[in-house]
Protein backbone atom coordinates (compact mmCIF):
# COMPACT_ATOMS: atom_id res chain seq x y z
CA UNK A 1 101.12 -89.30 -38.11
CA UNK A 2 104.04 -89.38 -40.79
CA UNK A 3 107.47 -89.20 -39.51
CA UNK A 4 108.61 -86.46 -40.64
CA UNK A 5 105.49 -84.90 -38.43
CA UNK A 6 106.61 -86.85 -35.73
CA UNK A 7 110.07 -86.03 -35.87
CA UNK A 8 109.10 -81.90 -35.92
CA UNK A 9 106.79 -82.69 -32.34
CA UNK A 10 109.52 -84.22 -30.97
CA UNK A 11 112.28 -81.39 -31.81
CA UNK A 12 110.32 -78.62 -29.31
CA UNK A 13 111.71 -75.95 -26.64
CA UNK A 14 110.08 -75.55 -23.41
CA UNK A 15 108.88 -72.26 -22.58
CA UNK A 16 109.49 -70.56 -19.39
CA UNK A 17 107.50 -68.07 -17.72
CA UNK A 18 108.99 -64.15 -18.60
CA UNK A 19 110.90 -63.69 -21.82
CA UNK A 20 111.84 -66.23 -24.86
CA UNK A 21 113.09 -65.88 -28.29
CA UNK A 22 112.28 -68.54 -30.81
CA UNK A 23 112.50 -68.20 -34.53
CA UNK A 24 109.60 -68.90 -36.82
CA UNK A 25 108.56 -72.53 -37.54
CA UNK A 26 110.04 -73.51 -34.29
CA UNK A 27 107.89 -75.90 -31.71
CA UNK A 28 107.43 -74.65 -28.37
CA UNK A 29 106.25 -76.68 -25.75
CA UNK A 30 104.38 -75.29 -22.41
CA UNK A 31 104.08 -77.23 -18.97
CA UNK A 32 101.98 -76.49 -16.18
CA UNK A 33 101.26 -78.75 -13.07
CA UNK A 34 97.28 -79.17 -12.81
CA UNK A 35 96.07 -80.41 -9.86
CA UNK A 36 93.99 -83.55 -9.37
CA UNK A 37 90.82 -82.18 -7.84
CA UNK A 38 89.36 -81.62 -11.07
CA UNK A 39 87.86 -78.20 -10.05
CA UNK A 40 90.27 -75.89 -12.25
CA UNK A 41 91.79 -76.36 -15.51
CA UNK A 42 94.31 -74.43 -17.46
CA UNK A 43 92.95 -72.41 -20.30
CA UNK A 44 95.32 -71.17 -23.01
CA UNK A 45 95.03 -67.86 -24.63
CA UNK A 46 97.31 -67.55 -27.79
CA UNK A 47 97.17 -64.49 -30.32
CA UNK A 48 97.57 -64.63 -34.11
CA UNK A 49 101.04 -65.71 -35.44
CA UNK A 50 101.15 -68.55 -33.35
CA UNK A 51 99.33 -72.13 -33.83
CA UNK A 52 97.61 -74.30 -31.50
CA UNK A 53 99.26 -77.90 -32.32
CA UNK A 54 98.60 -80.12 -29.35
CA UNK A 55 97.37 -80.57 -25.46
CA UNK A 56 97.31 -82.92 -22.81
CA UNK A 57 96.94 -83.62 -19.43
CA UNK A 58 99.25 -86.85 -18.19
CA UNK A 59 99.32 -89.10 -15.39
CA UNK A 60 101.38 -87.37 -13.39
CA UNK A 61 99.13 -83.68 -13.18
CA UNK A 62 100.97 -81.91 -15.90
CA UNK A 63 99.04 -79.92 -18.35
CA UNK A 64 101.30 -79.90 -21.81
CA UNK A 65 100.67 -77.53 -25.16
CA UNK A 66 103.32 -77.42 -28.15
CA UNK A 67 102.54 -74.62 -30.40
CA UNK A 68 104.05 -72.85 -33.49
CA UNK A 69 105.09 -69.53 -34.22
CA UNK A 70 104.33 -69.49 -37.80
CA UNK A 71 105.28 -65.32 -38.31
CA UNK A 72 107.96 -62.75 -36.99
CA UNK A 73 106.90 -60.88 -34.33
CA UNK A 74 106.37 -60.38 -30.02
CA UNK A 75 103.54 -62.54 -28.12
CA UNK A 76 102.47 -62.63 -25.29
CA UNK A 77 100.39 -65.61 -24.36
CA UNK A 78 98.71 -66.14 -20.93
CA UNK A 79 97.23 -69.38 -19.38
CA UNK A 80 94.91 -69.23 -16.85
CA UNK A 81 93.89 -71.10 -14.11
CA UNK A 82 89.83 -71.35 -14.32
CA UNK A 83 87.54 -72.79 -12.51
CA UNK A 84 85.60 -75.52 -14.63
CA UNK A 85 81.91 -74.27 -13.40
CA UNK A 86 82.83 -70.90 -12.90
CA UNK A 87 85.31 -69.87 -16.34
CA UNK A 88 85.35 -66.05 -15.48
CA UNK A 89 86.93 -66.73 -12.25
CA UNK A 90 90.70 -66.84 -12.76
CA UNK A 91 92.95 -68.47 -9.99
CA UNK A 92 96.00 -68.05 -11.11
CA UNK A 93 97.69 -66.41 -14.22
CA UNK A 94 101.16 -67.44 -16.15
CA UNK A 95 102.60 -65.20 -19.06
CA UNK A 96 105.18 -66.08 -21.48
CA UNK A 97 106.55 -63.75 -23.99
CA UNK A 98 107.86 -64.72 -27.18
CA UNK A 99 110.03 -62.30 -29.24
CA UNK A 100 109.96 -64.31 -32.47
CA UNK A 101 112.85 -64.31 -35.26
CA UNK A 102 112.85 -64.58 -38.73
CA UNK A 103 114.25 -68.08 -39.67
CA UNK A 104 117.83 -68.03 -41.04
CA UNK A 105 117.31 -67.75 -44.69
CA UNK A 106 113.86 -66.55 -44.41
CA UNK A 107 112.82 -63.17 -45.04
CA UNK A 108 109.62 -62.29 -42.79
């Protein structure tokens, strides 16, 4: 990984369940506890105008994503709670909403 790369991962803002606002190009960062058991995993659902960049699951039972918004617009992107043998069956549901801005300079 280049540093300027590595430098752009490390400049995110964590997202909170409900309502954010971001601007376009901007690295957002989700965190969910996942428990130990190994039964359920998260499973993240993003729409068009935003980019997958990077998961993990850590040590200590959190389940990270950053993503991009790479276009202007509203999102809503949920993460579900599945069971690993069973994926239609949804535990648990978390939605974030993204109301993205234009970047200064940038017309979108």
């Amino acid at each position: 990984m280049n540093s300027k790369m590595h430098s752009a991962l490390a400049a995110w803002t964590l997202l909170l369940p409900g309502y954010n606002q971001c601007t376009v190009g901007q690295i957002l960062r989700i965190e969910l506890d996942e428990v130990a058991d190994g039964r359920f995993t998260w499973k993240l659902n993003i729409p068009v105008g935003i980019k997958h960049i990077k998961d993990s699951v850590d040590e200590d039972h959190k389940h990270r994503w950053l993503i991009e918004v790479v276009q202007a617009g509203r999102y809503k992107i949920a993460v579900d709670y599945i069971d690993k043998k069973r994926m239609y069956r949804i535990k648990k549901r978390v939605i974030f909403e993204i109301e993205a801005l234009p970047a200064p300079g940038r017309d979108e």
